[in-house]
C-alpha atoms as a PDB file:
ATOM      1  CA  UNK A   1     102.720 103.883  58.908  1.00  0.00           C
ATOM      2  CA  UNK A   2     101.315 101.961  56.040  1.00  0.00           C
ATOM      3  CA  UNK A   3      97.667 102.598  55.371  1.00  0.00           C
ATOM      4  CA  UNK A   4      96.795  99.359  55.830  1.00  0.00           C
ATOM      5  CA  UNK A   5      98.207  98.478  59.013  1.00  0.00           C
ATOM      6  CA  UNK A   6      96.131 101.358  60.296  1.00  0.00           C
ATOM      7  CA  UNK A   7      92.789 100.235  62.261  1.00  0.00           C
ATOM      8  CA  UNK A   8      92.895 102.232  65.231  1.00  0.00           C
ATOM      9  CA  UNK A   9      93.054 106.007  65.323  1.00  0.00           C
ATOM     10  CA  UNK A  10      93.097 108.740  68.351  1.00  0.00           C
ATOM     11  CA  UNK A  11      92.633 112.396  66.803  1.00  0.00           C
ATOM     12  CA  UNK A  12      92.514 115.069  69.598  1.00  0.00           C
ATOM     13  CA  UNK A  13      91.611 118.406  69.112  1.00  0.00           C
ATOM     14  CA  UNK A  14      89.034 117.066  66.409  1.00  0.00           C
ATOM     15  CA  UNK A  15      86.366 119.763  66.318  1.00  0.00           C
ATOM     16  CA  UNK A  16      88.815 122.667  64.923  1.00  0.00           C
ATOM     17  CA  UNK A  17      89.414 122.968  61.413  1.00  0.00           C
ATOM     18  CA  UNK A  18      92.415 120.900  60.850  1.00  0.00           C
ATOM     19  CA  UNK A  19      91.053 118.116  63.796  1.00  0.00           C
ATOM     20  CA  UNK A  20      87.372 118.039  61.196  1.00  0.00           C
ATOM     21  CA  UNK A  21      89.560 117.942  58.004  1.00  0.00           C
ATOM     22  CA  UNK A  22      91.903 114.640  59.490  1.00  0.00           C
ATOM     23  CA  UNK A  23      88.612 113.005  60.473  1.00  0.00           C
ATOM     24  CA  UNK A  24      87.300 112.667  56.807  1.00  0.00           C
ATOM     25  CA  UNK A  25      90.672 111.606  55.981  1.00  0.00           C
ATOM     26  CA  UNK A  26      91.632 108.861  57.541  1.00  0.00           C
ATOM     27  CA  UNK A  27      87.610 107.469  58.210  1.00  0.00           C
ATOM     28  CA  UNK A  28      87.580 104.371  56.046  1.00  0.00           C
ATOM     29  CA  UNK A  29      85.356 101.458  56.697  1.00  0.00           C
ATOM     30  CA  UNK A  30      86.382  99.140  59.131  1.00  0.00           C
ATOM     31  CA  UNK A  31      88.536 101.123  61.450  1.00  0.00           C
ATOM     32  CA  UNK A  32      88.087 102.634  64.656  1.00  0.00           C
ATOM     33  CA  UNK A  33      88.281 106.389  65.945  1.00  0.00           C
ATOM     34  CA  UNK A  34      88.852 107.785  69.229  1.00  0.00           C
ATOM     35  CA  UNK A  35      87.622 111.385  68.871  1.00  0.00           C
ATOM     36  CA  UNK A  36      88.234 114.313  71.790  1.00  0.00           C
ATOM     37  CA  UNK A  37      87.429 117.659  71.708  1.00  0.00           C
ATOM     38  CA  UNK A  38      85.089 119.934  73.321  1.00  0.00           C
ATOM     39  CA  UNK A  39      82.383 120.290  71.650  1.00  0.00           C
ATOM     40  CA  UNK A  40      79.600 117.841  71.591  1.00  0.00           C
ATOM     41  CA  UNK A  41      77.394 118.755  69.261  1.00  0.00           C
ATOM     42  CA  UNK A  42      80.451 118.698  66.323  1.00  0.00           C
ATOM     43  CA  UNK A  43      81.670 115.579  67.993  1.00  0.00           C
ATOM     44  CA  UNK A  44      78.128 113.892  67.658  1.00  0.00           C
ATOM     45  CA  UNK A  45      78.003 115.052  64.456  1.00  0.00           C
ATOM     46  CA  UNK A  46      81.164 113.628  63.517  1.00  0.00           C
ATOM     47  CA  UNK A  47      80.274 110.113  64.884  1.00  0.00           C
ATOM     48  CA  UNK A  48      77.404 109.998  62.822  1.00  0.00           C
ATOM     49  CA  UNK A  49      78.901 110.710  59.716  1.00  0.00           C
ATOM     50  CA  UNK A  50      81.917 108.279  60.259  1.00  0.00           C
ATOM     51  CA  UNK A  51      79.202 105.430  61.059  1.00  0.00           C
ATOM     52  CA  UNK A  52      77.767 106.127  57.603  1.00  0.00           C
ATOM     53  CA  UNK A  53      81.167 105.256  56.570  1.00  0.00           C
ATOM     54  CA  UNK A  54      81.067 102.062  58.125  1.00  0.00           C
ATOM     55  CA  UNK A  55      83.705 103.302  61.050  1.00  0.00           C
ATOM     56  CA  UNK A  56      83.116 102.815  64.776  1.00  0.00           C
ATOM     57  CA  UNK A  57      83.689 105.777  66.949  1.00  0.00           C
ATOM     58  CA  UNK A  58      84.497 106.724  70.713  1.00  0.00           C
ATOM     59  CA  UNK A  59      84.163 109.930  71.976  1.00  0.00           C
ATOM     60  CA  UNK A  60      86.124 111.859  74.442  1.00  0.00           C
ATOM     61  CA  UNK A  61      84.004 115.188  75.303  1.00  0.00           C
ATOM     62  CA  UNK A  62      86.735 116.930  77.687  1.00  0.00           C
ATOM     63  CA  UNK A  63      88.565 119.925  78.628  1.00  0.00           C
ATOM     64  CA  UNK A  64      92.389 119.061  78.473  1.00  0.00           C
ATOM     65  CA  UNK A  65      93.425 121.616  80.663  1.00  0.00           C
ATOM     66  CA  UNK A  66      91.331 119.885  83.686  1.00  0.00           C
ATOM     67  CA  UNK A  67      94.024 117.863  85.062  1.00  0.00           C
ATOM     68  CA  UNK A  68      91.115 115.643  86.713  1.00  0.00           C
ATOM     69  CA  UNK A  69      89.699 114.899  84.065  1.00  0.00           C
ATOM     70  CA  UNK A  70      92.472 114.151  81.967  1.00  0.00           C
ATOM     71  CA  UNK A  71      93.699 112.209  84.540  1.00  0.00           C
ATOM     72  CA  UNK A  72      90.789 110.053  84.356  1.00  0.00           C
ATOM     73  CA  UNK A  73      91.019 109.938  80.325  1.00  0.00           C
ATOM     74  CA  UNK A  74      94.639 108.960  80.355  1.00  0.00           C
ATOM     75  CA  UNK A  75      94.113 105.934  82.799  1.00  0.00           C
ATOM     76  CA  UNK A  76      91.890 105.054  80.140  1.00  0.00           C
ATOM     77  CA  UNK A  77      94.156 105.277  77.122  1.00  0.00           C
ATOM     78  CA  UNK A  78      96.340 103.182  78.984  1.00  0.00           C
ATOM     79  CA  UNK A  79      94.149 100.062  78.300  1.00  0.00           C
ATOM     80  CA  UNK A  80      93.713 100.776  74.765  1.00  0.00           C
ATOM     81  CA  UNK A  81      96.012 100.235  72.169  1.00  0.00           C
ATOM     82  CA  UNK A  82      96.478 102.389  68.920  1.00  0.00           C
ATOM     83  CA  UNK A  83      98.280 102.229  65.593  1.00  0.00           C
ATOM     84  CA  UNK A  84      97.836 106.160  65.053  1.00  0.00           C
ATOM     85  CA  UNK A  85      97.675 108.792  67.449  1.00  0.00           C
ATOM     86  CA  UNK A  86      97.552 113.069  66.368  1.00  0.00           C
ATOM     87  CA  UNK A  87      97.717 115.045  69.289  1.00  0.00           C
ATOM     88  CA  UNK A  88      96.081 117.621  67.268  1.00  0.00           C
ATOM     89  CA  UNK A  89      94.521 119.892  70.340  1.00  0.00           C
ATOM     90  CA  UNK A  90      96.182 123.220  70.921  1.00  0.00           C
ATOM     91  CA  UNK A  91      95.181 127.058  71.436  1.00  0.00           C
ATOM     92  CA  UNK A  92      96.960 130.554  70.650  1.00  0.00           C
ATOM     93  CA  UNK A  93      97.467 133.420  72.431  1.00  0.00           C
ATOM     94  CA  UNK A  94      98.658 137.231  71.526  1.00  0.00           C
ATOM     95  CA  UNK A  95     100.001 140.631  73.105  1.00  0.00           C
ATOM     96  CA  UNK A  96      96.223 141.729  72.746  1.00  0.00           C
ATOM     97  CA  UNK A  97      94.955 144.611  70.202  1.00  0.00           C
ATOM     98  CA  UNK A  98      95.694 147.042  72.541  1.00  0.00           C
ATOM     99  CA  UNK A  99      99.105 145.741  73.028  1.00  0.00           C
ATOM    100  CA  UNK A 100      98.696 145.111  76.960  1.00  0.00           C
ATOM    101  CA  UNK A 101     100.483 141.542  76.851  1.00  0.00           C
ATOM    102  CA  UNK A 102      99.346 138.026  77.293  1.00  0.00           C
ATOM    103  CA  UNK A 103      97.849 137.757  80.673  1.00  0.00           C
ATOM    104  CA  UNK A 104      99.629 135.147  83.088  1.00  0.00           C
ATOM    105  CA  UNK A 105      96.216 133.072  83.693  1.00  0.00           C
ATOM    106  CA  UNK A 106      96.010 132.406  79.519  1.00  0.00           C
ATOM    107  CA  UNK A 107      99.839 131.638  79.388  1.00  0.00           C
ATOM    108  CA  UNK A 108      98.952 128.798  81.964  1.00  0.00           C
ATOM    109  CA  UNK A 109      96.174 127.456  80.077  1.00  0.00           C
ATOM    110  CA  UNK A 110      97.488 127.602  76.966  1.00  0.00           C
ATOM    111  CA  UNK A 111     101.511 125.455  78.594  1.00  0.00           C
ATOM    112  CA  UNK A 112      98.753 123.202  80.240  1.00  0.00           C
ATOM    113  CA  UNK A 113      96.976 122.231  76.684  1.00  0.00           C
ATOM    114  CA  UNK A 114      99.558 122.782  74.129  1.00  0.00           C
ATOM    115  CA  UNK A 115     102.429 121.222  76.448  1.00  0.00           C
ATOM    116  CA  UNK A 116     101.563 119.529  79.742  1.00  0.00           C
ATOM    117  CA  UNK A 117      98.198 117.516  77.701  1.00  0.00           C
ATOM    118  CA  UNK A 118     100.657 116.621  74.833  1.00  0.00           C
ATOM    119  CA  UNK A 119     103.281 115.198  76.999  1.00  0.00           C
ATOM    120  CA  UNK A 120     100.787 113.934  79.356  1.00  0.00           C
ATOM    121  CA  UNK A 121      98.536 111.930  76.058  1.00  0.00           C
ATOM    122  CA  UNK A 122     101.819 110.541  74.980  1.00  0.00           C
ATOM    123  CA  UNK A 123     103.253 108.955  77.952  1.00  0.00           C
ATOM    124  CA  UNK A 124      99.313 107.342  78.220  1.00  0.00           C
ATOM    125  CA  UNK A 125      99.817 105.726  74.694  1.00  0.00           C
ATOM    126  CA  UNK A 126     103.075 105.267  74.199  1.00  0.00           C
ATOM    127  CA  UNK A 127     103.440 102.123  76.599  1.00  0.00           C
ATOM    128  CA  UNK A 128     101.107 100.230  74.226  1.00  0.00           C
ATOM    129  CA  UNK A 129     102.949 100.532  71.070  1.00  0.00           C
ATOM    130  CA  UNK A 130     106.307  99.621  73.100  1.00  0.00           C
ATOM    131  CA  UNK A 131     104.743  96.576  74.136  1.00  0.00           C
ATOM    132  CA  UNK A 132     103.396  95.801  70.545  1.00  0.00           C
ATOM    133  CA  UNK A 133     106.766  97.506  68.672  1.00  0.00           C
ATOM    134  CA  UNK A 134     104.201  99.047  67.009  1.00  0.00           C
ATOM    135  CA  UNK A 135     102.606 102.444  66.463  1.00  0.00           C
ATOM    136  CA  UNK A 136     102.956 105.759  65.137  1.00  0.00           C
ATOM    137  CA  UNK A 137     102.558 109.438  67.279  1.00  0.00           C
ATOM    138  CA  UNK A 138     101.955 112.592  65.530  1.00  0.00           C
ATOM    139  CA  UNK A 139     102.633 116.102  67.764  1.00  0.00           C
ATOM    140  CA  UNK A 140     101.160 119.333  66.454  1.00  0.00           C
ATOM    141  CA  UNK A 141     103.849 121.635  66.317  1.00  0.00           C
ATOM    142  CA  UNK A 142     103.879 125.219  63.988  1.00  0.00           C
ATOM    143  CA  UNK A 143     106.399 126.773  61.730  1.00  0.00           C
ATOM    144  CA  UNK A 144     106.358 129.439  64.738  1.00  0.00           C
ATOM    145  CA  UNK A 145     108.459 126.970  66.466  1.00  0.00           C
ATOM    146  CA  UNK A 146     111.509 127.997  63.970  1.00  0.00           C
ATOM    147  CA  UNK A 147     111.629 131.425  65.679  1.00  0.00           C
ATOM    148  CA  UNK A 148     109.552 133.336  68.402  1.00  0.00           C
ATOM    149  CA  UNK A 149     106.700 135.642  67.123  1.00  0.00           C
ATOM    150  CA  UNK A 150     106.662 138.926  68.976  1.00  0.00           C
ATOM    151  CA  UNK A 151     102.842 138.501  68.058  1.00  0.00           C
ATOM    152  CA  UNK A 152     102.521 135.347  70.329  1.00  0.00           C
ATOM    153  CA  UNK A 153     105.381 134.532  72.153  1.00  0.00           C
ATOM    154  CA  UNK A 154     103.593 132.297  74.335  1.00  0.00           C
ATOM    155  CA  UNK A 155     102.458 130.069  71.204  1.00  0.00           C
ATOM    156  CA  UNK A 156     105.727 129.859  69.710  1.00  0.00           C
ATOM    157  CA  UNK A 157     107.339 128.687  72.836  1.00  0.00           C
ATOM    158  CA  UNK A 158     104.531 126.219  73.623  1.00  0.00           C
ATOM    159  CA  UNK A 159     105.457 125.124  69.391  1.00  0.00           C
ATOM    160  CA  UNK A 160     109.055 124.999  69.876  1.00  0.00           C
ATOM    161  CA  UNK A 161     108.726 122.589  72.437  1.00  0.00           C
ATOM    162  CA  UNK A 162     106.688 120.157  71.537  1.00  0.00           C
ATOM    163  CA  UNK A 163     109.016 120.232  68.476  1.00  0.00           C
ATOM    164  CA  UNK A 164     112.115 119.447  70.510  1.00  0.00           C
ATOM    165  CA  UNK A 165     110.298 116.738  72.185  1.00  0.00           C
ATOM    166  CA  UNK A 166     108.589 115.170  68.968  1.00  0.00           C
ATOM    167  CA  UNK A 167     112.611 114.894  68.030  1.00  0.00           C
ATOM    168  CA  UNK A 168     114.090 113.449  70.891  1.00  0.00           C
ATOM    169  CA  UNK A 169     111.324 110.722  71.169  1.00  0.00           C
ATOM    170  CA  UNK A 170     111.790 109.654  67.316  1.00  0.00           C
ATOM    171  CA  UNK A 171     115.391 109.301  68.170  1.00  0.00           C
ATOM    172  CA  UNK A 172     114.533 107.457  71.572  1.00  0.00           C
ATOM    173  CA  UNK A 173     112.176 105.046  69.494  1.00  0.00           C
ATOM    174  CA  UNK A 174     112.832 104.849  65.952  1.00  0.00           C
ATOM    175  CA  UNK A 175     114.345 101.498  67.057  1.00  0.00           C
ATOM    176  CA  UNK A 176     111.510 100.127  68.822  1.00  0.00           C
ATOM    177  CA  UNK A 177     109.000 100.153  66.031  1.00  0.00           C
ATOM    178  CA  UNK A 178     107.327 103.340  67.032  1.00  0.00           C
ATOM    179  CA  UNK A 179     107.100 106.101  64.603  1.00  0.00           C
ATOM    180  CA  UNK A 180     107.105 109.731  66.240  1.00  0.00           C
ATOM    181  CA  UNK A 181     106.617 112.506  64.150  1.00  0.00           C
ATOM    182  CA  UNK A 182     106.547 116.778  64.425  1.00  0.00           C
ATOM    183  CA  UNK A 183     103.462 118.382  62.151  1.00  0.00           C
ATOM    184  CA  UNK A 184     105.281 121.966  61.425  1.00  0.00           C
ATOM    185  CA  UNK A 185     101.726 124.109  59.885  1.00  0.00           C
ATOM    186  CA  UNK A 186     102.177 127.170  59.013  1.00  0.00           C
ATOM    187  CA  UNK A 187      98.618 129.217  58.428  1.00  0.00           C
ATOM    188  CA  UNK A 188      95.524 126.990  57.898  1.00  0.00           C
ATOM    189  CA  UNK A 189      92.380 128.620  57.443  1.00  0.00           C
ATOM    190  CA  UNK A 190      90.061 128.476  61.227  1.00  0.00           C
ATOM    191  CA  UNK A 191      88.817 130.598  63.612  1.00  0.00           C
ATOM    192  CA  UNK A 192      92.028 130.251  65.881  1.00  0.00           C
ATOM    193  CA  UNK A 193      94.168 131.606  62.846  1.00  0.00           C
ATOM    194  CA  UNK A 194      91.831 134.317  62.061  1.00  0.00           C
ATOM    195  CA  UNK A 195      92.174 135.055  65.540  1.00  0.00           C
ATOM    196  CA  UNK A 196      95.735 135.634  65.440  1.00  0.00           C
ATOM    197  CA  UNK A 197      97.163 139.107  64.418  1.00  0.00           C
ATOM    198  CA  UNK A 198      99.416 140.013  61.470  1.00  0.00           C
ATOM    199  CA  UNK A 199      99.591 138.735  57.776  1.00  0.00           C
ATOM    200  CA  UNK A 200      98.833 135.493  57.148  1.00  0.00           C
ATOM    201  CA  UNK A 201     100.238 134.525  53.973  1.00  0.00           C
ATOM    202  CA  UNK A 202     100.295 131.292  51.552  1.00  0.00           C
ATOM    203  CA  UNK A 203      97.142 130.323  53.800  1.00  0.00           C
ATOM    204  CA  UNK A 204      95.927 126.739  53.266  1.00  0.00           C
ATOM    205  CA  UNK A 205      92.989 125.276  53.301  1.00  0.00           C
ATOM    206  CA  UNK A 206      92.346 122.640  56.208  1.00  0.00           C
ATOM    207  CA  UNK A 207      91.472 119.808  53.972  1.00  0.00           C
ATOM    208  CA  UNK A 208      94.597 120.549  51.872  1.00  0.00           C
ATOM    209  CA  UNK A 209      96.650 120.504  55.442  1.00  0.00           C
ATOM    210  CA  UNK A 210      94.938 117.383  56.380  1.00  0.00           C
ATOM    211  CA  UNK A 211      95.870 115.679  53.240  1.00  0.00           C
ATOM    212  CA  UNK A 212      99.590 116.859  52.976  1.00  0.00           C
ATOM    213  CA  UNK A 213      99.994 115.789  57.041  1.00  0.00           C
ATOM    214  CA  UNK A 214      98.739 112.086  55.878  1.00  0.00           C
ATOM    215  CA  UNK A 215     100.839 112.046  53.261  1.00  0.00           C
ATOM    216  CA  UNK A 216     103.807 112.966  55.676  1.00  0.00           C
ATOM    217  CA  UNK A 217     102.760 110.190  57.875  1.00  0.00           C
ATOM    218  CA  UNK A 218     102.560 107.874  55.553  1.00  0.00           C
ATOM    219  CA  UNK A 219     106.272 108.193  54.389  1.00  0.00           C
ATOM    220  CA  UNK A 220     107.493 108.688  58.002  1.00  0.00           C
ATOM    221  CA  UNK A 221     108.992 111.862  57.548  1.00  0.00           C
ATOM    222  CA  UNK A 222     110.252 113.376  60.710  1.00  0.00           C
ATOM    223  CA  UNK A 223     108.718 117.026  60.147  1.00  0.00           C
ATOM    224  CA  UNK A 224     106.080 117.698  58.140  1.00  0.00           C
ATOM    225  CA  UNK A 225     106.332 121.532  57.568  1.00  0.00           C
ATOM    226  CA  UNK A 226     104.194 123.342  55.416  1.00  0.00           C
ATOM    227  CA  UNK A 227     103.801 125.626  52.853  1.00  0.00           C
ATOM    228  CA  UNK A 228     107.270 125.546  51.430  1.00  0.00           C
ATOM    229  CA  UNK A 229     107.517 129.700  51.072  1.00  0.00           C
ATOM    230  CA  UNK A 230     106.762 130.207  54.542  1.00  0.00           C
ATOM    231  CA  UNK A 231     108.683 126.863  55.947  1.00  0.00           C
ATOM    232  CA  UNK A 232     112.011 128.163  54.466  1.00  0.00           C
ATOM    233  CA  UNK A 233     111.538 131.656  55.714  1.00  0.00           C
ATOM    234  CA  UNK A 234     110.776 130.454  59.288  1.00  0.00           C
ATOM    235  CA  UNK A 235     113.653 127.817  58.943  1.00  0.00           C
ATOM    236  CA  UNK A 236     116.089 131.074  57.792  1.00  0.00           C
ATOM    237  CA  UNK A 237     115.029 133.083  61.155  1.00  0.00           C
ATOM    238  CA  UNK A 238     115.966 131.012  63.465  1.00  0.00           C
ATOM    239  CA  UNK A 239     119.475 130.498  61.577  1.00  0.00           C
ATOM    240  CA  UNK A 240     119.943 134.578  60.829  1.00  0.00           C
ATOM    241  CA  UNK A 241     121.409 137.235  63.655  1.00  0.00           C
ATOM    242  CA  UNK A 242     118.627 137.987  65.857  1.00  0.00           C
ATOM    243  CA  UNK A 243     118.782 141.808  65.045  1.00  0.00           C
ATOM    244  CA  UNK A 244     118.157 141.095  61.205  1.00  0.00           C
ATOM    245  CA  UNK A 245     115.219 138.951  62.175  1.00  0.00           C
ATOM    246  CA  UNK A 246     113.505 141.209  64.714  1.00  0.00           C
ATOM    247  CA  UNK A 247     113.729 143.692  61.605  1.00  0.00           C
ATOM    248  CA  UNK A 248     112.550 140.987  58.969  1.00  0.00           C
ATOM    249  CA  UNK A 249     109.356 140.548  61.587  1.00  0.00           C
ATOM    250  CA  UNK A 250     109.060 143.750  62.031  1.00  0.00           C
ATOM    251  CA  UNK A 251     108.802 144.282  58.700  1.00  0.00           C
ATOM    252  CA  UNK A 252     106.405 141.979  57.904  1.00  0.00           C
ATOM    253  CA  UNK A 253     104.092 143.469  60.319  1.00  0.00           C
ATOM    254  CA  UNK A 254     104.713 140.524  62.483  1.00  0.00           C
ATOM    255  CA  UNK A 255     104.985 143.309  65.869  1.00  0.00           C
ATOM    256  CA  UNK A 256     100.661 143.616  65.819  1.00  0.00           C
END
C-alpha cells in the first residue's frame, strides 16, 4: 500500500525487537496506531514517544493465547477499520538443551499464538477492508517455514502455516482491493532468537528487518523473505531429497 494512503496501523506483537523496530517506522505525524503486546511498561513507553511524533496511539495490553480475552479484543477490531495490519506476535519453541523434546503444554501455546491468534486477528479485520475494498494484511511467517528445523519443529510448522494461509488469502483477495502478504525473516537479532539453538548466521539487525519488511509492503510483494543467503538455502531444502537435507541440517549443526 502506498505510503500515503496509510493512516491507520495495527502492529501486534510490538514490544519484541522486530514489533519496537516497525513502530519507529511507520510512526509519522498524523496517523494512528493500534499497539498490542504484553508488556506495559514498553507499550507506555512506546505511546509516549509516538505522541512526540505527533501520532495518536491505542493500546492493547493482552495475552493472545487467552481466548477470553482475545475474544473480547477481536469484537473490538471488528468496529474499527484499518489500512495496515502486521500480525507481528509469535513465540519459539525447541527440543530443550538437554534434548528431552518440546513439552505438549508449550506446543499448545505456542499453535494458539502463532496460529489460532493470527487466523483469529485476521478474520476480525478483514471484514472492514472488504467492505471498504481497501486494506493491506501482513502475517509473520519465517524462512523456517521452507523446511522443518529438527531444532524447533513446533515453530516451523506453526511458520509453514501461516505461510500457506498468507497465500491462499492473497489469491482469495487480490481482487477485492485487499493486499495480503507473508513476512519470510530469517534471524533478527532479540531475545527470542538468542533463545533459539544452533548457528544463526547473516543475522540482521531489527531496524534493518523493519525497514526491508516496509519496503516489501510498499511494493506489494507477496513474500518478503530475508537475507538472500539464507532465503535461497531454506528455499533449496524444501525442494532437495529429504535425506540430503536432514544431512545439510545436520551439518550445519541445525540437530542442537
Amino acid at each position: 500500500m502506498h505510503e500515503d494512503a496509510i493512516k491507520r496501523i495495527l502492529i501486534t506483537g510490538a514490544t519484541g525487537a522486530i514489533g519496537q523496530a516497525l513502530v519507529q517506522a511507520y510512526a509519522l505525524a498524523g496517523r494512528h496506531l493500534c499497539l498490542q503486546g504484553r508488556n506495559q511498561v514498553i507499550l507506555t513507553q512506546q505511546a509516549d514517544w509516538l505522541q512526540q511524533q505527533g501520532c495518536s496511539v491505542e493500546l492493547a495490553v493482552l495475552d493472545l493465547t487467552e481466548q477470553p480475552a482475545r475474544q473480547q479484543w477481536c469484537d473490538h477490531l471488528l468496529t474499527q477499520d484499518f489500512d495496515l495490519v502486521i500480525l507481528n506476535h509469535g513465540i519459539n519453541i525447541n527440543h530443550g538443551p538437554d534434548d528431552a523434546g518440546e513439552t505438549w503444554p508449550d506446543v499448545q501455546k505456542l499453535l494458539q499464538l502463532n496460529v489460532e491468534a493470527s487466523f483469529a486477528l485476521v478474520h476480525a479485520v478483514l471484514p472492514a477492508m472488504r467492505r471498504r475494498g481497501q486494506g493491506q494484511i501482513a502475517l509473520m511467517s519465517s524462512l523456517a517455514a521452507w523446511y522443518g528445523l529438527p531444532v524447533t519443529p513446533s515453530y516451523s510448522a506453526s511458520k509453514a502455516a501461516l505461510k500457506a494461509y498468507g497465500e491462499g488469502l492473497r489469491g482469495w483477495l487480490k481482487t477485492q482491493g485487499v493486499q495480503v502478504n507473508v513476512v519470510m525473516p530469517g534471524y533478527v537479532d532479540s531475545d527470542m532468537s538468542r533463545a533459539m539453538p544452533g548457528p544463526k548466521p547473516w543475522l540482521w539487525p531489527p531496524e534493518r528487518a523493519a525497514a526491508y519488511i516496509k519496503r516489501g509492503l510498499a511494493a506489494n510483494h507477496a513474500r518478503i523473505s530475508f537475507p538472500f543467503p539464507l532465503n535461497l538455502g531454506c528455499f533449496l531444502l524444501g525442494f532437495s531429497r529429504p535425506w540430503l537435507a536432514e544431512r545439510i541440517l545436520a551439518w550445519l549443526n541445525y540437530r542442537g
